[in-house]
N, C-alpha and C. Protein backbone atom coordinates (compact mmCIF):
# COMPACT_ATOMS: atom_id res chain seq x y z
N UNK A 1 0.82 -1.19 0.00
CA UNK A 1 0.00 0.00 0.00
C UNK A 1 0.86 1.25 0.00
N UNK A 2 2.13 1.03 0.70
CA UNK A 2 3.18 2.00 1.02
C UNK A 2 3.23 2.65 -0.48
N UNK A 3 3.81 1.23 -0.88
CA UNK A 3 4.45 1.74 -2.13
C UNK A 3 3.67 2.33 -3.39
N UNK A 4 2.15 2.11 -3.38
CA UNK A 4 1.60 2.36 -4.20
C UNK A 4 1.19 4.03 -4.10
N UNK A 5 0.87 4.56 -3.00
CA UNK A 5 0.81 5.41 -2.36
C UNK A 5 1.97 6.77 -3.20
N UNK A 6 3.22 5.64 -2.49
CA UNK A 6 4.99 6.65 -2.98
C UNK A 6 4.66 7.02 -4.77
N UNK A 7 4.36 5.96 -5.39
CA UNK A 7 4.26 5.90 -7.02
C UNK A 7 3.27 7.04 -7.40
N UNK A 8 2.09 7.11 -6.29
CA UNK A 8 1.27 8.37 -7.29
C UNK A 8 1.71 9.39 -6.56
N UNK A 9 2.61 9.86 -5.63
CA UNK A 9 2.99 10.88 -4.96
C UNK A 9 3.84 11.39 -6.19
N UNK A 10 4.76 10.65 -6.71
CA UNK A 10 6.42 10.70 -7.55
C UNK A 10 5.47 11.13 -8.71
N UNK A 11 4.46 10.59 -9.57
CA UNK A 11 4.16 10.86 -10.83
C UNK A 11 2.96 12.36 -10.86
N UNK A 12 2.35 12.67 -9.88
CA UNK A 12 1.84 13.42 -9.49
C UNK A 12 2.61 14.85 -9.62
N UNK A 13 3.41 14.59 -8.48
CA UNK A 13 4.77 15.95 -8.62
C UNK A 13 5.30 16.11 -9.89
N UNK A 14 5.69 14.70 -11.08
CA UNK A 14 6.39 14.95 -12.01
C UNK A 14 5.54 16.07 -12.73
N UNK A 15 4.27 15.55 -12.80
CA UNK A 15 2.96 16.55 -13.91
C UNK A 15 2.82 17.85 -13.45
N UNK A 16 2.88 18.16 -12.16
CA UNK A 16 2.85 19.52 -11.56
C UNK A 16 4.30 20.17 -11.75
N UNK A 17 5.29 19.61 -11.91
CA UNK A 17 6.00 19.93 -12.36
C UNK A 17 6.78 20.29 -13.54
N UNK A 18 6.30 19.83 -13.98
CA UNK A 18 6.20 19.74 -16.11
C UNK A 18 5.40 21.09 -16.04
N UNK A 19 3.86 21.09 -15.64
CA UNK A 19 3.51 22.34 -15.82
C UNK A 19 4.16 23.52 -14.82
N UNK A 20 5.16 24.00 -14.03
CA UNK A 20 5.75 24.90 -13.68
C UNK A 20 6.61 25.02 -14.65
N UNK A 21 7.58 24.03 -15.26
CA UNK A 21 8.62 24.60 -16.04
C UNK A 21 8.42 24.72 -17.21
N UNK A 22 7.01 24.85 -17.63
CA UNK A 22 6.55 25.56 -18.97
C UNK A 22 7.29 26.75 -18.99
N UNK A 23 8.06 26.91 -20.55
CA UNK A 23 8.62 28.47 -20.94
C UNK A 23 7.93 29.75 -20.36
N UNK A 24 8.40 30.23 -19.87
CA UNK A 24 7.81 31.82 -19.76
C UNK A 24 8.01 32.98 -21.00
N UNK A 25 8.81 32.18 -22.41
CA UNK A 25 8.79 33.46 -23.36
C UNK A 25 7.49 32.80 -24.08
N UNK A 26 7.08 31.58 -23.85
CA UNK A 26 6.01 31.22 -24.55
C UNK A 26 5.10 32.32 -25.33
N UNK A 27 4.05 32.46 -26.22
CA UNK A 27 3.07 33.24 -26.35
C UNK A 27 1.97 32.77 -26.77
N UNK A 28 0.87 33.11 -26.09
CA UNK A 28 -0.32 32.57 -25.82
C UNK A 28 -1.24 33.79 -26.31
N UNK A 29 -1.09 34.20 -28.03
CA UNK A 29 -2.23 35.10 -28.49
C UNK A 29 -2.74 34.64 -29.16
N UNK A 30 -4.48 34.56 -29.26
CA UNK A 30 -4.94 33.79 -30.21
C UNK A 30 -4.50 34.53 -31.35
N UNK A 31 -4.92 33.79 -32.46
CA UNK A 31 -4.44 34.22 -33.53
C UNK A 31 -5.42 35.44 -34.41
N UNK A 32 -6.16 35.42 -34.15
CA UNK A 32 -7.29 37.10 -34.46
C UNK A 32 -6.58 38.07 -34.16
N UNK A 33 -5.87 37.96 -33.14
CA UNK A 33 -4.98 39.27 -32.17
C UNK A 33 -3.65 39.61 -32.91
N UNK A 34 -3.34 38.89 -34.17
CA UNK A 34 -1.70 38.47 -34.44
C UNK A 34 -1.61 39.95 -34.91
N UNK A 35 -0.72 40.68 -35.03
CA UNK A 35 0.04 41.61 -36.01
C UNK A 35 0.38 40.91 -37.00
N UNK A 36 0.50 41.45 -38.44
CA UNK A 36 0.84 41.15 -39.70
C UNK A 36 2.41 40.69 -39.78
N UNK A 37 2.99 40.35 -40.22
CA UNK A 37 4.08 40.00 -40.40
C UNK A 37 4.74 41.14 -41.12
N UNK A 38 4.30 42.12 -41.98
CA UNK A 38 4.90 43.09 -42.43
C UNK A 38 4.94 43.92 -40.58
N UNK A 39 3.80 44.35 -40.06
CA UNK A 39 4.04 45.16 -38.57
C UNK A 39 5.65 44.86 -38.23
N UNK A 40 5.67 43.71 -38.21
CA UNK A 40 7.13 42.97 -37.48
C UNK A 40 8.34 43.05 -38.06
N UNK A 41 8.33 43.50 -39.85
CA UNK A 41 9.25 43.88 -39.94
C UNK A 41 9.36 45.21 -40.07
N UNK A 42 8.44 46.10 -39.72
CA UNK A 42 8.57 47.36 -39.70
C UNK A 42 9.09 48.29 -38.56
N UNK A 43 8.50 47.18 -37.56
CA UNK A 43 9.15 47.41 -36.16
C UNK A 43 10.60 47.16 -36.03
N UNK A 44 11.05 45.92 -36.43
CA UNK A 44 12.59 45.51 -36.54
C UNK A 44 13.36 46.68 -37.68
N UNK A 45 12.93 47.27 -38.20
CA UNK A 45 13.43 48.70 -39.17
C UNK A 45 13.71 49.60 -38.48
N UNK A 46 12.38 49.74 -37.37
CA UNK A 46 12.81 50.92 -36.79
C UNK A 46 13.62 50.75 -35.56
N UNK A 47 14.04 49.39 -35.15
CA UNK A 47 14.62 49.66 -34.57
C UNK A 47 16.17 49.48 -35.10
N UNK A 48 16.38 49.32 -36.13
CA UNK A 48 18.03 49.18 -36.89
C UNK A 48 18.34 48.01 -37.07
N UNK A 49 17.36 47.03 -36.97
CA UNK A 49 18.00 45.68 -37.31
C UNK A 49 17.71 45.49 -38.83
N UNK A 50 18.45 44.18 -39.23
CA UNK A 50 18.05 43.83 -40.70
C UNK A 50 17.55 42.47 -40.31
N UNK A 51 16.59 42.19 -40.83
CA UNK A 51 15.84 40.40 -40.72
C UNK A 51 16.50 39.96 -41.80
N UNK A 52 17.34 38.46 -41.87
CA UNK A 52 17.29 37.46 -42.16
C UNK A 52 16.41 36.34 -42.07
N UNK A 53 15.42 35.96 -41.09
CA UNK A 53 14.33 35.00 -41.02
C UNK A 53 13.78 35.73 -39.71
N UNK A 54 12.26 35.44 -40.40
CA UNK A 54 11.21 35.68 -39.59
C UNK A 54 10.12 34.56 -39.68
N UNK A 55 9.73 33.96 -38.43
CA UNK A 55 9.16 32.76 -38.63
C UNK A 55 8.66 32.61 -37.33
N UNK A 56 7.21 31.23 -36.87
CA UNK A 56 6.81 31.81 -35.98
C UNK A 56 7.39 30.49 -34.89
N UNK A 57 7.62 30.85 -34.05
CA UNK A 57 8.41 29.43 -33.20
C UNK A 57 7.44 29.71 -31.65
N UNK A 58 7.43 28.94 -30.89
CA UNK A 58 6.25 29.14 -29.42
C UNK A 58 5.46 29.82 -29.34
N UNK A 59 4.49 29.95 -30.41
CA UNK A 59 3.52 31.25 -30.65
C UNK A 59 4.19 32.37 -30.49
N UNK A 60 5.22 32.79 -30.63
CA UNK A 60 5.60 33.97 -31.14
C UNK A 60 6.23 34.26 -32.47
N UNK A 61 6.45 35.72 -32.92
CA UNK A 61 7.40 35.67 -34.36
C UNK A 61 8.71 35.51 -33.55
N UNK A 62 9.76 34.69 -34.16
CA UNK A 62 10.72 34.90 -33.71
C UNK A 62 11.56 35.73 -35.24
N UNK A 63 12.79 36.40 -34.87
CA UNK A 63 13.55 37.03 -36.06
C UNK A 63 14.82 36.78 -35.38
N UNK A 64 15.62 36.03 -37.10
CA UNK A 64 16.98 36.21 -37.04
C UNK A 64 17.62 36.99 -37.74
N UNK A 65 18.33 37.82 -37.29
CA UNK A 65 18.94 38.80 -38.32
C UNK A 65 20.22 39.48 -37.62
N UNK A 66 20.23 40.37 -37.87
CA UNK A 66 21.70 41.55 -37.28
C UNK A 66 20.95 43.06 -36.61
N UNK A 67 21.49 43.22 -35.22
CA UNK A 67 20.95 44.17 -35.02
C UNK A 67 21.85 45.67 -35.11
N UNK A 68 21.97 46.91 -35.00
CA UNK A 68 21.82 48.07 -35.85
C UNK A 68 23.77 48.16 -35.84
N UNK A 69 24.29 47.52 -34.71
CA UNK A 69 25.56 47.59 -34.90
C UNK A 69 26.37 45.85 -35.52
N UNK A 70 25.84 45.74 -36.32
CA UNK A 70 26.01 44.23 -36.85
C UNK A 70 26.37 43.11 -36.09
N UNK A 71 25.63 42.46 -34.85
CA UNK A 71 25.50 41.55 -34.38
C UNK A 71 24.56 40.63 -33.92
N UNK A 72 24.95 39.58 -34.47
CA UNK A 72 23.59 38.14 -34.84
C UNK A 72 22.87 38.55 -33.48
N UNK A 73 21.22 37.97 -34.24
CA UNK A 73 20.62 38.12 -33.05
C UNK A 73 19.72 37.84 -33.28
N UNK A 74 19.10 36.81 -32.20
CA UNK A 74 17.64 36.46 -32.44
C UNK A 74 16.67 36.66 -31.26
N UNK A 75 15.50 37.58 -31.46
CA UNK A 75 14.37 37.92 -30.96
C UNK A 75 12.93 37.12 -30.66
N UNK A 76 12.56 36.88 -30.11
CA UNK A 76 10.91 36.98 -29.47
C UNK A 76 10.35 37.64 -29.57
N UNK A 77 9.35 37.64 -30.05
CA UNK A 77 8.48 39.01 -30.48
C UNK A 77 7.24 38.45 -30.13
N UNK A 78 5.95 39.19 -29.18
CA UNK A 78 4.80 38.79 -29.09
C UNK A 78 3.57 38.87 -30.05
N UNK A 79 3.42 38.30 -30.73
CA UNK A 79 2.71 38.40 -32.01
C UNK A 79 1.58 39.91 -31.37
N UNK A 80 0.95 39.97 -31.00
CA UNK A 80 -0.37 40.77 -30.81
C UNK A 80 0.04 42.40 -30.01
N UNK A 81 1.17 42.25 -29.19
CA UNK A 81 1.56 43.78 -28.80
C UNK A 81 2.81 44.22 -29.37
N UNK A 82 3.62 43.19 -30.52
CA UNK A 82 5.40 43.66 -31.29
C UNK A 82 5.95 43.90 -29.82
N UNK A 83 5.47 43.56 -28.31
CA UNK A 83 6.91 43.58 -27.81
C UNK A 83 7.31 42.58 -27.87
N UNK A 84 9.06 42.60 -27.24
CA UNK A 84 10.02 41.92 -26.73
C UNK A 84 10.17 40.85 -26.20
N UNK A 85 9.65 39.60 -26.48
CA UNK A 85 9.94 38.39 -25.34
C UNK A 85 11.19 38.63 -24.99
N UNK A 86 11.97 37.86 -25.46
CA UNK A 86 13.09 37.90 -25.41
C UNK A 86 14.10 38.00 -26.54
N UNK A 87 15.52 38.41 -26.28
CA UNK A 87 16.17 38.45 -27.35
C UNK A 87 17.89 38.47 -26.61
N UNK A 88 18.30 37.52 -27.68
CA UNK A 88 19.92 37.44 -26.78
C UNK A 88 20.98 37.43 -28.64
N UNK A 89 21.87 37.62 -28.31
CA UNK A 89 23.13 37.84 -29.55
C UNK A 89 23.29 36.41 -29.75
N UNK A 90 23.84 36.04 -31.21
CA UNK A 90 24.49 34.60 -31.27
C UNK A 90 24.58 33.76 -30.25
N UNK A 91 25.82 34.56 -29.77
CA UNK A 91 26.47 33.38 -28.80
C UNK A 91 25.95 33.07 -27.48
N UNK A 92 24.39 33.29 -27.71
CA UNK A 92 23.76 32.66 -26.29
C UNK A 92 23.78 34.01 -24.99
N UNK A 93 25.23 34.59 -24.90
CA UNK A 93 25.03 35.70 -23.88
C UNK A 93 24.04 36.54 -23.67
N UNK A 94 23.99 37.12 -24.85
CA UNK A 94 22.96 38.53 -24.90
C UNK A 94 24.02 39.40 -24.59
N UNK A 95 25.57 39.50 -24.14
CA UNK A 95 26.14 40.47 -24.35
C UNK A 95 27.07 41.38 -24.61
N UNK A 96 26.77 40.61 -26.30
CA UNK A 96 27.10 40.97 -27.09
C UNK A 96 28.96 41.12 -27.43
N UNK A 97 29.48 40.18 -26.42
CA UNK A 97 30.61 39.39 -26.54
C UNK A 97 30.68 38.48 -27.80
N UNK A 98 31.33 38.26 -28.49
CA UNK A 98 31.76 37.42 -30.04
C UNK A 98 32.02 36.18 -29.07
N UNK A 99 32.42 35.92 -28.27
CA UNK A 99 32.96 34.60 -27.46
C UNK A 99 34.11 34.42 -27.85
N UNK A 100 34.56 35.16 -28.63
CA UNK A 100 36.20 35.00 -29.44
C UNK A 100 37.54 34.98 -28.53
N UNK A 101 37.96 34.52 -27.74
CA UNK A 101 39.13 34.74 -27.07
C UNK A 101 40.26 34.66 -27.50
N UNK A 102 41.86 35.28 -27.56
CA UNK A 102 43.22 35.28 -27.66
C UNK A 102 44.06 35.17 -26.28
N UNK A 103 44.93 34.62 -26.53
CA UNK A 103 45.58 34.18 -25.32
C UNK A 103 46.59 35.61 -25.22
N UNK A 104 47.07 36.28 -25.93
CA UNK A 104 47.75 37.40 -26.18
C UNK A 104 46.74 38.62 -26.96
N UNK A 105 46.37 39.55 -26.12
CA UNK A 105 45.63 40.72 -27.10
C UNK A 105 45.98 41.18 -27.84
N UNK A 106 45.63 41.81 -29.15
CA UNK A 106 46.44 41.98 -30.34
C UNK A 106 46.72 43.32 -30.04
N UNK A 107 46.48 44.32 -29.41
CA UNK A 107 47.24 45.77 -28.96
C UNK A 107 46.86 45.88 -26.94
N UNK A 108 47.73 45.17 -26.21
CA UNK A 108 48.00 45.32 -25.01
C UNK A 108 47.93 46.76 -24.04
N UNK A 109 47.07 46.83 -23.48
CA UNK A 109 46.86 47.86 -22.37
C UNK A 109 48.33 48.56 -22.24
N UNK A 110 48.64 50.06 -21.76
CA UNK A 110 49.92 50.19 -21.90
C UNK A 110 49.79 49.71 -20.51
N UNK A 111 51.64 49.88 -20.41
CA UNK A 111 51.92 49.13 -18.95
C UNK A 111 51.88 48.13 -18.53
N UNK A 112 51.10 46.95 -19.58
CA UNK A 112 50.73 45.41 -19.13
C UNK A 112 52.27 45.19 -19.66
N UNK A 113 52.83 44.18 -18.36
CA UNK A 113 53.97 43.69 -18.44
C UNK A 113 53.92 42.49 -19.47
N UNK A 114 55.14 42.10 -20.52
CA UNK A 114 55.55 41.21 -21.86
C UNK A 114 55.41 39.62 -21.03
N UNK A 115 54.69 38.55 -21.77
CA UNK A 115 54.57 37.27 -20.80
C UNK A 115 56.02 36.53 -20.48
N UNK A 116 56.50 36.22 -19.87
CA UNK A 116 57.44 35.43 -19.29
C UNK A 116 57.87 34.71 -20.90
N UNK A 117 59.12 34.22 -21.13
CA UNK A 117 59.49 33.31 -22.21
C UNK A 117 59.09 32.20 -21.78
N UNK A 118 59.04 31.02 -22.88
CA UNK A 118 58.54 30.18 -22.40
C UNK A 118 60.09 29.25 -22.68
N UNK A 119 60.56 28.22 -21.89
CA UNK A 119 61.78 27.20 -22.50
C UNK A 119 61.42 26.67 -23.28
N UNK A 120 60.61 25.94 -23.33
CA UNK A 120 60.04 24.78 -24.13
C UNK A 120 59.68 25.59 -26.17
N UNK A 121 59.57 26.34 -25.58
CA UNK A 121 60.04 27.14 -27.36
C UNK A 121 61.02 28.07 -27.86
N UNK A 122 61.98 27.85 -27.06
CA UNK A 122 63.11 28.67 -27.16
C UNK A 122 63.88 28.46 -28.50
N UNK A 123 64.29 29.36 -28.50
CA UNK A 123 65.05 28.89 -30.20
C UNK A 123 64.09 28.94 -31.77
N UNK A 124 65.50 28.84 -32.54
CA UNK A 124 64.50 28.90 -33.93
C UNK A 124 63.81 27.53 -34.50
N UNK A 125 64.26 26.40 -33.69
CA UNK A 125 63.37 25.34 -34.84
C UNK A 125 62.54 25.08 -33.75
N UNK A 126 61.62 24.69 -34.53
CA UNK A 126 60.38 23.66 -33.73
C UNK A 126 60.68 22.24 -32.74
N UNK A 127 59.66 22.69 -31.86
CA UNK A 127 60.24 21.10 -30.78
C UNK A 127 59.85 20.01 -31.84
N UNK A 128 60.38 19.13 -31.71
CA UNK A 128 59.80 17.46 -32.38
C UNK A 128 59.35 16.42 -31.22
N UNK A 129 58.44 16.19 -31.78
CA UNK A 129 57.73 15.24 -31.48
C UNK A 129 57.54 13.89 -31.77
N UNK A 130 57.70 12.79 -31.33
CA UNK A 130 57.94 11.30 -32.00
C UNK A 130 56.84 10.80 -31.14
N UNK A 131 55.77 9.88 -32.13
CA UNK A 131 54.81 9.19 -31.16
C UNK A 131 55.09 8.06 -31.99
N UNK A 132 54.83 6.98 -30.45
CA UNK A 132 55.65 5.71 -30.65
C UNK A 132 54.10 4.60 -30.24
């Protein structure tokens, strides 16, 4: 009885829980309410972006394109009020970091001290390597 008890407790929580972690950029407008798809790119004009794809993904428009200082970016848009769900750059951040890293900056802060030599590349030829 214990156990039967534990089983609808566990599957119970799972369903109440499935419905909490429903998306919150979701959009839930019927479709009578939609803005035109031209609205959406008129709005993305004014705000300086250029659309590459506009298409509709979780009941919203979503747009991929470049925004006014040329960086990827894809938007949420609420079909029925053109705002903002959400919107983050390429690389997932939102800000607006390339994710590009160098181990050496290509023009160094003044004053940043030169990195240590390294031994292991000292000299003009290349280390060799033998795999056995």
């Amino acid at each position: 009885m214990k156990r039967t008890v534990l089983i609808a407790a566990i599957l119970s929580s799972a369903l109440v829980s499935s419905a909490v972690l429903a998306r919150e950029d979701d959009c839930k407008v019927p479709m009578a309410q939609w803005q035109p798809r031209e609205a959406v790119e008129q709005m993305a004009k004014a705000q300086g972006w250029t659309v590459r794809r506009l298409k509709v993904d979780d009941g919203c428009y979503q747009i991929r394109g470049t925004d006014a200082e040329g960086r990827e970016i894809a938007v949420k848009v609420d079909p029925g009020s053109l705002a903002i769900v959400r919107m983050k750059h390429r690389n997932g951040r939102g800000d607006g970091d390339d994710g590009r890293r160098s181990a050496v900056p290509e023009h160094p802060l003044p004053g940043t001290p030169a990195p240590p030599a390294n031994e292991l590349l000292k000299g003009t030829t290349p280390p060799k390597a033998e795999i056995q």
